[in-house]
N, C-alpha and C. Protein backbone atom coordinates (compact mmCIF):
# COMPACT_ATOMS: atom_id res chain seq x y z
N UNK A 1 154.29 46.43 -17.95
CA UNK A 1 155.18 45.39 -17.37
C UNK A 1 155.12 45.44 -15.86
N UNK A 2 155.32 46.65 -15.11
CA UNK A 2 155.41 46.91 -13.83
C UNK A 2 153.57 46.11 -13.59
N UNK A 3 152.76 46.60 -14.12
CA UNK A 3 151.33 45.93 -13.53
C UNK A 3 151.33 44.45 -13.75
N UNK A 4 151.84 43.90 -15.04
CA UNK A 4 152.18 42.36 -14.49
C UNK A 4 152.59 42.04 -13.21
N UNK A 5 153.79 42.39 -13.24
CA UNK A 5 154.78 42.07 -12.29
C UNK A 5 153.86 42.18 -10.91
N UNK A 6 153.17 42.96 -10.51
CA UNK A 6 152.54 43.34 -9.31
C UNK A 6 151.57 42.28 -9.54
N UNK A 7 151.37 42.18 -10.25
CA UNK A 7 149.57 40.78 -10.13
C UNK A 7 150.19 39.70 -9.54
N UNK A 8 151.43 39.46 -10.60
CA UNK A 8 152.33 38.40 -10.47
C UNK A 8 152.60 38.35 -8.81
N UNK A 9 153.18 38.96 -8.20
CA UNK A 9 153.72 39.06 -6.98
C UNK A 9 152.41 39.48 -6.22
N UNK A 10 150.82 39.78 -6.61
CA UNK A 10 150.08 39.48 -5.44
C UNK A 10 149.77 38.41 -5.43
N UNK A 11 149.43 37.67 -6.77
CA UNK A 11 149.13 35.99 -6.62
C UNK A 11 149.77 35.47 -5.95
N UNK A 12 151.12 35.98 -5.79
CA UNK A 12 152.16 34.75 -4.94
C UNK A 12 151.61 34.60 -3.64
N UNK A 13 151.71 36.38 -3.22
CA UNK A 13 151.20 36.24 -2.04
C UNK A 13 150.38 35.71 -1.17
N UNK A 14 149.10 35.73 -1.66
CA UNK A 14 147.97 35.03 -1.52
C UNK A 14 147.98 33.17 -1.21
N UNK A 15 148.79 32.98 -2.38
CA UNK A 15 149.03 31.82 -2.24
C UNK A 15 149.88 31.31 -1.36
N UNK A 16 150.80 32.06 -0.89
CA UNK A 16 151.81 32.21 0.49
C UNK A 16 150.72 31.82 1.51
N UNK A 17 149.98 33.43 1.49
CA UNK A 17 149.40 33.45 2.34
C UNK A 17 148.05 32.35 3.10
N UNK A 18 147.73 31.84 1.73
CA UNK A 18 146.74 30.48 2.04
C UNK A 18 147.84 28.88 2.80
N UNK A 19 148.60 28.87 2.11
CA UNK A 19 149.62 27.87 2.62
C UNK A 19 150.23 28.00 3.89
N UNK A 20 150.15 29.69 4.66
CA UNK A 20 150.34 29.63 5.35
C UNK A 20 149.53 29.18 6.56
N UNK A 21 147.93 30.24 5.96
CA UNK A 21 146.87 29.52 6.81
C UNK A 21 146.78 27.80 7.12
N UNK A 22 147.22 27.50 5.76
CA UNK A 22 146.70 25.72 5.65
C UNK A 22 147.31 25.23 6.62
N UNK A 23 149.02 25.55 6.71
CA UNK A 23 149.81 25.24 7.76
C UNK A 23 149.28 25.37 9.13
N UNK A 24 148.80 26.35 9.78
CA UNK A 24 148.37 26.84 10.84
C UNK A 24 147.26 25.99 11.24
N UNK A 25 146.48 25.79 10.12
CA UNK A 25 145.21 24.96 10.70
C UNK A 25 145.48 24.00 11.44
N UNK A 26 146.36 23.02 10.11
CA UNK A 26 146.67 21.49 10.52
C UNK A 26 147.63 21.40 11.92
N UNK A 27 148.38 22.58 12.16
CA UNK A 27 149.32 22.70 13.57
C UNK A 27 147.88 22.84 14.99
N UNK A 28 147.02 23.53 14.57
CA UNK A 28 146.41 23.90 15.35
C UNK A 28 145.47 22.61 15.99
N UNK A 29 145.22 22.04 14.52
CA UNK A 29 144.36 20.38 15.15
C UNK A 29 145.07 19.75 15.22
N UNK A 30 146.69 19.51 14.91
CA UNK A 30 147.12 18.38 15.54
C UNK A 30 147.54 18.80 17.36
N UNK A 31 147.76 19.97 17.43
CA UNK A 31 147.74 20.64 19.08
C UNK A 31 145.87 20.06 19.64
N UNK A 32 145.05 20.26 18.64
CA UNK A 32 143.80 20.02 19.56
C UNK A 32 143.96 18.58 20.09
N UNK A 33 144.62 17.81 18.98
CA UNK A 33 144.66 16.59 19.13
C UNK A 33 145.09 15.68 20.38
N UNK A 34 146.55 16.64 20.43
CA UNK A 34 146.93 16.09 21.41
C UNK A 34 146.53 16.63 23.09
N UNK A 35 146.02 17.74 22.75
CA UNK A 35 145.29 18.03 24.26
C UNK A 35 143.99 16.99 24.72
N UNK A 36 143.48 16.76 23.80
CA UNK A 36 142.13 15.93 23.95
C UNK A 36 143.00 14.42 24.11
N UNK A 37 144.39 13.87 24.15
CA UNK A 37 144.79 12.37 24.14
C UNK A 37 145.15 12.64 25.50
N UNK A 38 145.76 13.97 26.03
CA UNK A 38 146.34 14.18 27.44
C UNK A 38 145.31 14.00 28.11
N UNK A 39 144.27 14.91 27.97
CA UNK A 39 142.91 15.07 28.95
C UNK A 39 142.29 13.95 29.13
N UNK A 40 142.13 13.07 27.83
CA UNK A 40 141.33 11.56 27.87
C UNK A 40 141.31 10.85 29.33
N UNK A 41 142.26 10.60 29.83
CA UNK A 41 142.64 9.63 31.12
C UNK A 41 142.34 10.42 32.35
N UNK A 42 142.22 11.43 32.33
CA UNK A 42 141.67 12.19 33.44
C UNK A 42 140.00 12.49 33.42
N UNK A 43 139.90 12.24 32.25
CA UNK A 43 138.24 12.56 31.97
C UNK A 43 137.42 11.06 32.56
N UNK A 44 138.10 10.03 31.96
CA UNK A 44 138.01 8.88 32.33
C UNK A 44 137.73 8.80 33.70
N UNK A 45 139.04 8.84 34.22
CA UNK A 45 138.77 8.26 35.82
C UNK A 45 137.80 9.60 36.37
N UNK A 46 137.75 10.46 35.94
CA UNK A 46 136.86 11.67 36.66
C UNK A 46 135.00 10.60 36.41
N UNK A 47 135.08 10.39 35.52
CA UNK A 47 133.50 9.66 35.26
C UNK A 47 133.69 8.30 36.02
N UNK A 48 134.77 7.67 36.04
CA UNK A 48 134.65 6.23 36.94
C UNK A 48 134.65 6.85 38.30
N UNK A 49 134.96 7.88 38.67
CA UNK A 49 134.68 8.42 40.27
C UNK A 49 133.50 8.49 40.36
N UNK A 50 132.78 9.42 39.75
CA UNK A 50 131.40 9.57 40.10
C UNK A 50 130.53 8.71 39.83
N UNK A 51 130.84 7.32 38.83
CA UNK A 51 130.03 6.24 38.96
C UNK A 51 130.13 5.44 40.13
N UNK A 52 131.48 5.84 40.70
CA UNK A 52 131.43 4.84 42.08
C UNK A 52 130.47 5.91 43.40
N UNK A 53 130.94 7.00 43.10
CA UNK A 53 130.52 7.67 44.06
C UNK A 53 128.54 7.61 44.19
N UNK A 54 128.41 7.57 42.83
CA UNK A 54 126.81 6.85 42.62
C UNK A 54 126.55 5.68 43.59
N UNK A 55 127.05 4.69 42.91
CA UNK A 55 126.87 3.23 43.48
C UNK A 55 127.30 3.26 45.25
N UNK A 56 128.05 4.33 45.39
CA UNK A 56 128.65 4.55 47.29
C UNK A 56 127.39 4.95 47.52
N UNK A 57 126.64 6.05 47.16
CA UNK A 57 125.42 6.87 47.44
C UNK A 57 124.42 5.93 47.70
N UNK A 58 124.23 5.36 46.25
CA UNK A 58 122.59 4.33 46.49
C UNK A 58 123.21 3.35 47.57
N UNK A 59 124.16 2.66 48.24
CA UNK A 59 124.12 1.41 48.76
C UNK A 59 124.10 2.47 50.09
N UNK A 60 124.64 3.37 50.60
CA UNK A 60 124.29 4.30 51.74
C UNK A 60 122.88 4.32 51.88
N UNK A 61 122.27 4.80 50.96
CA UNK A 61 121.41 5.15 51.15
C UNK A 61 120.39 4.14 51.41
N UNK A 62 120.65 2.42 50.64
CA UNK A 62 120.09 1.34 51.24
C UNK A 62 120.35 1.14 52.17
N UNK A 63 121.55 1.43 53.29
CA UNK A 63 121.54 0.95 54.46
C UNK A 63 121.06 2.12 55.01
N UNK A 64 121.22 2.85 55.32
CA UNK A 64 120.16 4.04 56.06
C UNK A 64 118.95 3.78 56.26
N UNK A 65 118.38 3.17 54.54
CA UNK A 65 116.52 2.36 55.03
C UNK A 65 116.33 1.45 55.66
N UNK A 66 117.36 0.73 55.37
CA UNK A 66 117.23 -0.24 56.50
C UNK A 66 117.23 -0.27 57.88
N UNK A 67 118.21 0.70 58.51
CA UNK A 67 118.24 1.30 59.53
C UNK A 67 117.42 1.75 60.10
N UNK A 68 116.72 2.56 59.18
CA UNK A 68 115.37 3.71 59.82
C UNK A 68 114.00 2.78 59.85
N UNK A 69 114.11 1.56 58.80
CA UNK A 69 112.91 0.91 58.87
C UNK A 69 112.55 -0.41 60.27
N UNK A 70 114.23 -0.36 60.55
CA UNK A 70 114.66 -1.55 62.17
C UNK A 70 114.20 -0.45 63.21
N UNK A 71 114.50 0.90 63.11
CA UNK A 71 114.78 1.59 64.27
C UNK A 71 113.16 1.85 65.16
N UNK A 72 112.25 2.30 64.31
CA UNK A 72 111.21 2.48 64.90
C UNK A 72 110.31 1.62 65.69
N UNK A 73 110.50 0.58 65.32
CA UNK A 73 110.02 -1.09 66.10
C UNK A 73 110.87 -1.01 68.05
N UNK A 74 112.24 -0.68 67.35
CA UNK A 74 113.01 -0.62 68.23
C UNK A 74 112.76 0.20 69.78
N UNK A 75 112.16 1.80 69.23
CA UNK A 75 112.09 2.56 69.93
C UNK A 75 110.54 2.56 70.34
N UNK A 76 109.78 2.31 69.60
CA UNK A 76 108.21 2.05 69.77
C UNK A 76 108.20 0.88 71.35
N UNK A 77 109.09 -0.42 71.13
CA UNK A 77 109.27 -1.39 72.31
C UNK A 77 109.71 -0.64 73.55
N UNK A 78 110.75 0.15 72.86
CA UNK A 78 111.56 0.59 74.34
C UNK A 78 110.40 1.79 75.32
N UNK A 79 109.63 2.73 74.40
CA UNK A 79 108.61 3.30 74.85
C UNK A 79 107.42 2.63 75.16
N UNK A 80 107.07 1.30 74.65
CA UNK A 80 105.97 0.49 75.25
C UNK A 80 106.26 -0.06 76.50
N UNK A 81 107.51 -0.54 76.75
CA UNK A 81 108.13 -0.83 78.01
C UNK A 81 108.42 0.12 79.39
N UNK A 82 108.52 1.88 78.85
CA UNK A 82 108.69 2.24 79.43
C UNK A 82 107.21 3.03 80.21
N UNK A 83 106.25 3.28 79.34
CA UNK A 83 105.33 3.53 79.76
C UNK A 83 104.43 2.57 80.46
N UNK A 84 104.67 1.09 80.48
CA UNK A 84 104.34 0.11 81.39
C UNK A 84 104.89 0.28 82.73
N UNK A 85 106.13 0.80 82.92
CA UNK A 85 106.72 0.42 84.59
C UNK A 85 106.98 1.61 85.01
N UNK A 86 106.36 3.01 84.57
CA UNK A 86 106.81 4.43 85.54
C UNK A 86 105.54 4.94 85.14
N UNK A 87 105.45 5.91 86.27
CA UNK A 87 104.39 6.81 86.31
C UNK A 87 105.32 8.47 86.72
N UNK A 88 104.47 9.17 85.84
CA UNK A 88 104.98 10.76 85.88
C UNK A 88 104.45 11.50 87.15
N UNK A 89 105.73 11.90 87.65
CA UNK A 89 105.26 12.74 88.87
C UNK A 89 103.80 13.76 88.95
N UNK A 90 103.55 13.40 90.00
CA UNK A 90 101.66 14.41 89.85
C UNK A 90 100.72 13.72 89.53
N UNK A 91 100.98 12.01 88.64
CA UNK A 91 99.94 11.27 88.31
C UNK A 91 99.13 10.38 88.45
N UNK A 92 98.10 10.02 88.85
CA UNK A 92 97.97 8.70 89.45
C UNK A 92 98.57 7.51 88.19
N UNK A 93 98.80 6.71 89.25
CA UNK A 93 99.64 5.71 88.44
C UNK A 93 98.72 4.24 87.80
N UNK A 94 98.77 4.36 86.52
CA UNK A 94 97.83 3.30 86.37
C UNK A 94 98.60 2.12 85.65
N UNK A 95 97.93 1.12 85.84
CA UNK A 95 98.63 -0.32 85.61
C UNK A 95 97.71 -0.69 84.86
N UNK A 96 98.14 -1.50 83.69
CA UNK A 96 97.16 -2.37 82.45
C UNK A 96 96.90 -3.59 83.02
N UNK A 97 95.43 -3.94 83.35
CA UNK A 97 95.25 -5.44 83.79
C UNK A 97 95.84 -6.82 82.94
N UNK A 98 95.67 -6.06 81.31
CA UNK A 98 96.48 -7.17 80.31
C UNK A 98 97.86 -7.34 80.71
N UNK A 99 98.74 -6.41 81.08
CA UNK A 99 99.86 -6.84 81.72
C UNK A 99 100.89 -7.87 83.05
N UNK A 100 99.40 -7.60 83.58
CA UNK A 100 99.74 -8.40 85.11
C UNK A 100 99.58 -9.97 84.65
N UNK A 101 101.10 -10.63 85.29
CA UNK A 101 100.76 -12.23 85.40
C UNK A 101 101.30 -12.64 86.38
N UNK A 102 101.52 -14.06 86.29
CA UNK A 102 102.71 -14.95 87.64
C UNK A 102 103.78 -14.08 87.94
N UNK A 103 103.91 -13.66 87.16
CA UNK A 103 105.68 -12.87 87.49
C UNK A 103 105.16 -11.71 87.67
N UNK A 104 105.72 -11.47 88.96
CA UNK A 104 105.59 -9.80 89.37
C UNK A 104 106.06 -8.87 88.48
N UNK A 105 105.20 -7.90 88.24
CA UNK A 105 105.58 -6.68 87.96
C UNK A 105 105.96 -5.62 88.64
N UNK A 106 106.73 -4.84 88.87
CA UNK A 106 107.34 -3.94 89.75
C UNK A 106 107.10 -2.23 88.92
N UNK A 107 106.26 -1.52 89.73
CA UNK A 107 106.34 -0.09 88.92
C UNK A 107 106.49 0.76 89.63
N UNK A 108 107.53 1.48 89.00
CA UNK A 108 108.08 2.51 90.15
C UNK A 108 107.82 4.07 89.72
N UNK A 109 107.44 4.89 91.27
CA UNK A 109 107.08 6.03 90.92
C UNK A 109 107.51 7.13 91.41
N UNK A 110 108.03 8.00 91.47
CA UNK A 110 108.75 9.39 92.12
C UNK A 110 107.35 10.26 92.83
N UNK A 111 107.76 10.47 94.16
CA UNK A 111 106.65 11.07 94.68
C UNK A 111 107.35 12.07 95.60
N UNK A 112 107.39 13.60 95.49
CA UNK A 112 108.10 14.37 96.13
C UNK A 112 109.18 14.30 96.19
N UNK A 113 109.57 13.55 95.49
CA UNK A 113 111.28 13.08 95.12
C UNK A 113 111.84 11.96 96.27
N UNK A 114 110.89 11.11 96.59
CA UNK A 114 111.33 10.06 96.94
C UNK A 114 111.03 8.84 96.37
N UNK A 115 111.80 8.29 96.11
CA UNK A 115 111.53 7.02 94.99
C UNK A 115 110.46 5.84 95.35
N UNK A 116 109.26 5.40 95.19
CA UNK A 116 108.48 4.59 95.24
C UNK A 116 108.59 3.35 94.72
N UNK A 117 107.76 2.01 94.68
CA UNK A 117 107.23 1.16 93.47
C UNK A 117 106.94 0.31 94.51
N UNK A 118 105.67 -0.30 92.99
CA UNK A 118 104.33 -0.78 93.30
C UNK A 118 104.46 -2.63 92.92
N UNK A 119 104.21 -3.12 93.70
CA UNK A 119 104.28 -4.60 92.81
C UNK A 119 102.46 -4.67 92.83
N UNK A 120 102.15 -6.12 91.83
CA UNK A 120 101.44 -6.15 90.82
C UNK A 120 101.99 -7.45 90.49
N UNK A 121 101.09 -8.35 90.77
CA UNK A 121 101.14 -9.93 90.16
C UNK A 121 99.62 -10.91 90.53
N UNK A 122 99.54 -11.53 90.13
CA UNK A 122 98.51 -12.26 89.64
C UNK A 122 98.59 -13.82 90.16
N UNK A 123 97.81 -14.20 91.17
CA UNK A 123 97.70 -15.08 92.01
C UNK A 123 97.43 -16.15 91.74
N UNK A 124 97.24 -17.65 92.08
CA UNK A 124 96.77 -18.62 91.36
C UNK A 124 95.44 -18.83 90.53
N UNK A 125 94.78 -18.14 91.90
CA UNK A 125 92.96 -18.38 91.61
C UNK A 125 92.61 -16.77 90.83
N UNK A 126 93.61 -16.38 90.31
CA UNK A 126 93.23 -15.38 88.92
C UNK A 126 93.28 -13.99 89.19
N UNK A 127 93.25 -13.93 90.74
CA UNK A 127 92.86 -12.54 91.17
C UNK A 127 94.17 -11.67 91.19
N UNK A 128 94.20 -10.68 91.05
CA UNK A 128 95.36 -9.55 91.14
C UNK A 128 95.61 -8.94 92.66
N UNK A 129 96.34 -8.57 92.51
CA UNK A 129 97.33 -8.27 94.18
C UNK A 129 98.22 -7.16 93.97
N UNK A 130 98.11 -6.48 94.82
CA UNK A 130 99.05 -4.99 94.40
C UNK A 130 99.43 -5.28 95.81
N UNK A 131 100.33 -4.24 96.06
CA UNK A 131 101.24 -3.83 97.13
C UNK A 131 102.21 -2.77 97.13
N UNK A 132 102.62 -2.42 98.10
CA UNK A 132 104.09 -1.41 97.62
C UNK A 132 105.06 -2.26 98.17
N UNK A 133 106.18 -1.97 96.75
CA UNK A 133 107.57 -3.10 97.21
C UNK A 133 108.17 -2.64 98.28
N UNK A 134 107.77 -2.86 99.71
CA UNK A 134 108.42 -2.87 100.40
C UNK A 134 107.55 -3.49 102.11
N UNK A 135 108.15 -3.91 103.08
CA UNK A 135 108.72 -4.94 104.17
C UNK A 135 107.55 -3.92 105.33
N UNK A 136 106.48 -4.70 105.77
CA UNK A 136 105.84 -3.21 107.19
C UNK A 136 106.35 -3.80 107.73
N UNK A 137 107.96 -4.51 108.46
CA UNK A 137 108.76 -4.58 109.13
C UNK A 137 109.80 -3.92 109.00
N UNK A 138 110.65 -4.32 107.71
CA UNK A 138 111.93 -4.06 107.79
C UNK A 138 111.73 -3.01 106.82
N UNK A 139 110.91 -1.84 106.11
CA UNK A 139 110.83 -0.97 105.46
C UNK A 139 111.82 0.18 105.50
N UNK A 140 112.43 0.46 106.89
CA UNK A 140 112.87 1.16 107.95
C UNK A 140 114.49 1.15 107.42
N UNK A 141 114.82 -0.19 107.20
CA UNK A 141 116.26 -0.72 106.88
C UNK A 141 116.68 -0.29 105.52
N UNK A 142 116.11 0.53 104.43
CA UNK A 142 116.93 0.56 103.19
C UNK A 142 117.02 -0.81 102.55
N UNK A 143 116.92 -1.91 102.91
CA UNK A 143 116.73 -3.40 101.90
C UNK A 143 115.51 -3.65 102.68
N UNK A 144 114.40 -3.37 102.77
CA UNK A 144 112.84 -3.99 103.16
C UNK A 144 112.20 -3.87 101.84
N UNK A 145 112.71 -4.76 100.57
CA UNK A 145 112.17 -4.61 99.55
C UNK A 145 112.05 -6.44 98.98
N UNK A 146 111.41 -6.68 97.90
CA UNK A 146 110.79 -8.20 97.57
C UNK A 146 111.62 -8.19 95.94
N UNK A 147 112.18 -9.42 96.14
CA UNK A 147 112.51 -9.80 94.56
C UNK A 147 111.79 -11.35 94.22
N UNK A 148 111.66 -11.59 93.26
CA UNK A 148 110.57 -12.78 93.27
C UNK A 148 111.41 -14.06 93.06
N UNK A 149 111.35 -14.79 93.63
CA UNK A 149 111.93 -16.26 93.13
C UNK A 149 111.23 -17.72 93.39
N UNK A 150 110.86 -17.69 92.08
CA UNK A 150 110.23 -19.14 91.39
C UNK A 150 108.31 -18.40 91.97
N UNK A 151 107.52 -19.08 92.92
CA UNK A 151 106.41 -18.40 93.03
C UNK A 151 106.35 -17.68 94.59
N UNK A 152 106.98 -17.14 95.04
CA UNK A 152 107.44 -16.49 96.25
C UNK A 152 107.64 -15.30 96.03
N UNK A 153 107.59 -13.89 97.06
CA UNK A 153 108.22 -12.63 97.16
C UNK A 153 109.26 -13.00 98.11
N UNK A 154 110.46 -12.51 98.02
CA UNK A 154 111.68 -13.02 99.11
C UNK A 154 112.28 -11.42 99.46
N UNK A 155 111.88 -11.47 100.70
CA UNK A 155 112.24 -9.78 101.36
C UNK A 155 113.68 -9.67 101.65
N UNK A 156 114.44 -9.09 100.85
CA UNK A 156 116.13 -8.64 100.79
C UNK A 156 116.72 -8.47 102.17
N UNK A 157 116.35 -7.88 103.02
CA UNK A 157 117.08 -7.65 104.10
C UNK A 157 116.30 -8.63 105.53
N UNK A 158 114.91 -9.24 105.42
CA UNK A 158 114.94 -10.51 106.50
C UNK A 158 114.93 -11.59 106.25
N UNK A 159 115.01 -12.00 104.55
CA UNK A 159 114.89 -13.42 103.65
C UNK A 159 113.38 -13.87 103.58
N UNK A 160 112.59 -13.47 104.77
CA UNK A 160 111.67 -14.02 104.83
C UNK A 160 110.60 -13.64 103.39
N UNK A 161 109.52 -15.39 103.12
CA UNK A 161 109.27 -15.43 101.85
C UNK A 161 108.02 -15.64 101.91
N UNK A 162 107.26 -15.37 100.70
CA UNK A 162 105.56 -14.71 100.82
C UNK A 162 105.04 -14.94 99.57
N UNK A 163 104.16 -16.41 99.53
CA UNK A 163 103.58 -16.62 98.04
C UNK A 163 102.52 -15.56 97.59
N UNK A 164 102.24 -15.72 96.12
CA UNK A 164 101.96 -14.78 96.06
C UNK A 164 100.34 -14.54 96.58
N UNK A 165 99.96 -15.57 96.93
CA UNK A 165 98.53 -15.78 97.56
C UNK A 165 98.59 -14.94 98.99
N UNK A 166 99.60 -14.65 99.36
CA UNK A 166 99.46 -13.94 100.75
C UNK A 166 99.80 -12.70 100.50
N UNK A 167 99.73 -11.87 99.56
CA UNK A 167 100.16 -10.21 98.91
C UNK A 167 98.34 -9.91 98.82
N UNK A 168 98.27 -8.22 99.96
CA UNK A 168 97.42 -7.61 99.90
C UNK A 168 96.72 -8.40 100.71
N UNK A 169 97.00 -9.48 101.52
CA UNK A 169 95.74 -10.13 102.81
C UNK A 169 95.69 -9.41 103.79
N UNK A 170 96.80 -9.18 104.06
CA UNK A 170 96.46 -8.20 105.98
C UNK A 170 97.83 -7.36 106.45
N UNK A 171 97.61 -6.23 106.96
CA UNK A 171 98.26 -5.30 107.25
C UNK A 171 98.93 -5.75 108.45
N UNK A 172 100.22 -5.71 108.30
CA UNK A 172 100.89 -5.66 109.75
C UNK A 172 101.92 -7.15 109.18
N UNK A 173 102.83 -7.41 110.15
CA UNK A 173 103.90 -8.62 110.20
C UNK A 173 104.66 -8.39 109.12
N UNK A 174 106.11 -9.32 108.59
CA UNK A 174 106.88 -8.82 107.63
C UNK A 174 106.38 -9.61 106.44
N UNK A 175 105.52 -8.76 105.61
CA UNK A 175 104.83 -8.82 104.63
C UNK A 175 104.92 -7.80 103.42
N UNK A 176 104.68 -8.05 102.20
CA UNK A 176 104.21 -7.30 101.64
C UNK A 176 103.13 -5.55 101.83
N UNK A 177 104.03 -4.64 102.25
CA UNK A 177 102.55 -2.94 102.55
C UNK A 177 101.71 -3.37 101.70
N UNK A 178 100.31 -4.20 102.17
CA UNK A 178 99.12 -4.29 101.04
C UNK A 178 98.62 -2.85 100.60
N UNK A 179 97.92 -2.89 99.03
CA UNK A 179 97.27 -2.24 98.94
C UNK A 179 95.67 -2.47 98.79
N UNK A 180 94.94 -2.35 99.22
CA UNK A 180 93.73 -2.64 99.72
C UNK A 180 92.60 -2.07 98.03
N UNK A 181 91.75 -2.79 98.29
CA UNK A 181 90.55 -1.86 97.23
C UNK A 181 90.50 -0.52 97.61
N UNK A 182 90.17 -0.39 98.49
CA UNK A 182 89.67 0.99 99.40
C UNK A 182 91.05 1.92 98.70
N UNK A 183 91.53 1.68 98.42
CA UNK A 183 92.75 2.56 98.02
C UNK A 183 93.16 2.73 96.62
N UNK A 184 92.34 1.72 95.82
CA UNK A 184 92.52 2.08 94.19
C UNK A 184 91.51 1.58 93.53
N UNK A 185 91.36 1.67 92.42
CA UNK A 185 90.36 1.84 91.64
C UNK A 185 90.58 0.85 90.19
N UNK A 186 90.04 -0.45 90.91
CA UNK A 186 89.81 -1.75 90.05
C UNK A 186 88.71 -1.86 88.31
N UNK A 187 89.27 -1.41 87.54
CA UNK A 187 88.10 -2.08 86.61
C UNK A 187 88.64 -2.87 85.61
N UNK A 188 87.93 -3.67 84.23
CA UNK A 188 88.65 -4.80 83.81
C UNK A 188 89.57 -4.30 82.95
N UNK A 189 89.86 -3.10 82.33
CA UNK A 189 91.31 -2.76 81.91
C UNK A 189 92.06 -2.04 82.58
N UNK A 190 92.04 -1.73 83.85
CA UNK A 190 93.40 -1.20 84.63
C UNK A 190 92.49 -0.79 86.23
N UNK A 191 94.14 -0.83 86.89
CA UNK A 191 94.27 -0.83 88.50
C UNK A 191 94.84 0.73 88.14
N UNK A 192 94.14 1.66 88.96
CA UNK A 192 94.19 3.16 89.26
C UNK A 192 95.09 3.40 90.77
N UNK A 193 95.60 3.66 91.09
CA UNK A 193 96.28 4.12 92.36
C UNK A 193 96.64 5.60 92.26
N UNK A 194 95.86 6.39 93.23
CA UNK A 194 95.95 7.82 92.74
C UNK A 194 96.99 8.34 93.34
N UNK A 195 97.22 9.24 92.99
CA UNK A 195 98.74 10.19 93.33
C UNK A 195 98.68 10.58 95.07
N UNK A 196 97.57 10.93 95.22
CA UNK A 196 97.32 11.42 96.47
C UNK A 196 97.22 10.73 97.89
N UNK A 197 97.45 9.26 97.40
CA UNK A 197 97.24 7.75 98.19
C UNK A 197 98.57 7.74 98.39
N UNK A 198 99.43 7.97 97.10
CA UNK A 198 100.98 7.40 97.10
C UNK A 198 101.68 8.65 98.43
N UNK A 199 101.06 10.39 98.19
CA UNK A 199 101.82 10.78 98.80
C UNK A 199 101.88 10.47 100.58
N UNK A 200 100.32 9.77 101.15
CA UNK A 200 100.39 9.38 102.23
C UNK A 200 101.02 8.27 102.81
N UNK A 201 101.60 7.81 101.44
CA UNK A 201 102.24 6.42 101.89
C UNK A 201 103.97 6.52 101.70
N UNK A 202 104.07 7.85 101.11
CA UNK A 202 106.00 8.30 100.43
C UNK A 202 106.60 7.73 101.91
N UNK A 203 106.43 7.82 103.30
CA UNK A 203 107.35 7.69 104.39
C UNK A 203 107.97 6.74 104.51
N UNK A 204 106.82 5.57 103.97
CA UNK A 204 107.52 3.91 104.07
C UNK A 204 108.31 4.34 103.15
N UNK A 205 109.07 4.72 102.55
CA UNK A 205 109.77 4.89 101.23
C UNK A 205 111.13 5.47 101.64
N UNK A 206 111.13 6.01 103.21
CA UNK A 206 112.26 7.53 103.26
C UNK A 206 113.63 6.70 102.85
N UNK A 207 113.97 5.13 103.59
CA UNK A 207 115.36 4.78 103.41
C UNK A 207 115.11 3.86 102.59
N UNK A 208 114.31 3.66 101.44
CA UNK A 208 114.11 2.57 100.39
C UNK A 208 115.69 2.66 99.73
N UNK A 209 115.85 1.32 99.41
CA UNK A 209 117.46 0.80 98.65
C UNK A 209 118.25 2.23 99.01
């Protein structure tokens, strides 16, 4: 009787004990349940962030190409421009004949650390004309320099005005300082003016502008 009784009362147990598990399970997934309904809306907007943050990325990153693909044109001009109108101290200074036209060109050059420049324009009857921008009169004055207006050089500090047919004819009066052949070095892609010409000439320069 007693060994019944004990079977009896382990079956129960067991069966307790499974009902209890069963219980536990279903508590346990309806807890999973609701953690995964809490988390949902945060998971959400966590993935709509980084899809925007995608779409922020690629359109950055289209304007950046765009940027970098404008910029080099940009800086290529500004360095084509700049290596047209200066010359590096120590160098003779050379000028592109394709560059010179009606309109003066003005190129300026540092020589012992006094500031220079060269005009450079192109005459009716085709021929080229150099000079240094500045007055063998009024050179002396700090404004003995030429700005061009319409087909004239017009000297800043005596007004007096100088087509461009009369740049590089003759030394002396308030004119254009010609620069002569004898002093640079003509061929059909560039006018040479050597460094060593400019430094005998830096004095006209001492009270330039």
């Amino acid at each position: 009787m007693f060994s019944f009784n004990r079977k009896v009362a382990m079956k129960s147990n067991r069966k307790n004990n499974e009902i209890t598990e069963e219980k536990k399970e279903k508590k346990f997934r309806k807890g999973a349940a609701c953690i995964v309904l809490i988390l949902l809306p945060t998971l959400l907007l966590a993935a709509c962030g980084q899809k925007n943050n995608a779409v922020s990325e690629t359109e950055t990153a289209k304007a950046q190409q765009s940027v970098e693909e404008s910029t080099p044109q940009a800086v290529e001009e500004s360095t084509s421009q700049s290596e047209e109108t200066e010359a590096s101290t120590g160098e003779d200074l050379i000028i592109p004949v394709s560059d010179i036209t009606e309109e003066a060109s003005f190129y300026p050059v540092t020589v012992d650390g006094i500031d220079m420049e060269i005009i450079a324009v192109k005459a009716s009857d085709g021929s080229i004309r150099t000079a240094f921008n500045t007055c063998q009169i009024c050179y002396n004055s700090g404004r003995g320099y030429y700005k061009q207006d319409g087909d004239k050089l017009v000297c800043q500090n005596c007004g007096n005005q100088f087509p461009m047919e009369q740049v590089e004819v003759e030394a002396g009066g308030c004119n254009p300082w010609p620069i002569f052949d004898e002093n640079k070095t003509v061929t059909d892609d560039s006018i040479t003016i050597s460094y060593s010409f400019l430094q005998e000439s830096e004095q006209i320069f001492a009270n330039w502008k």
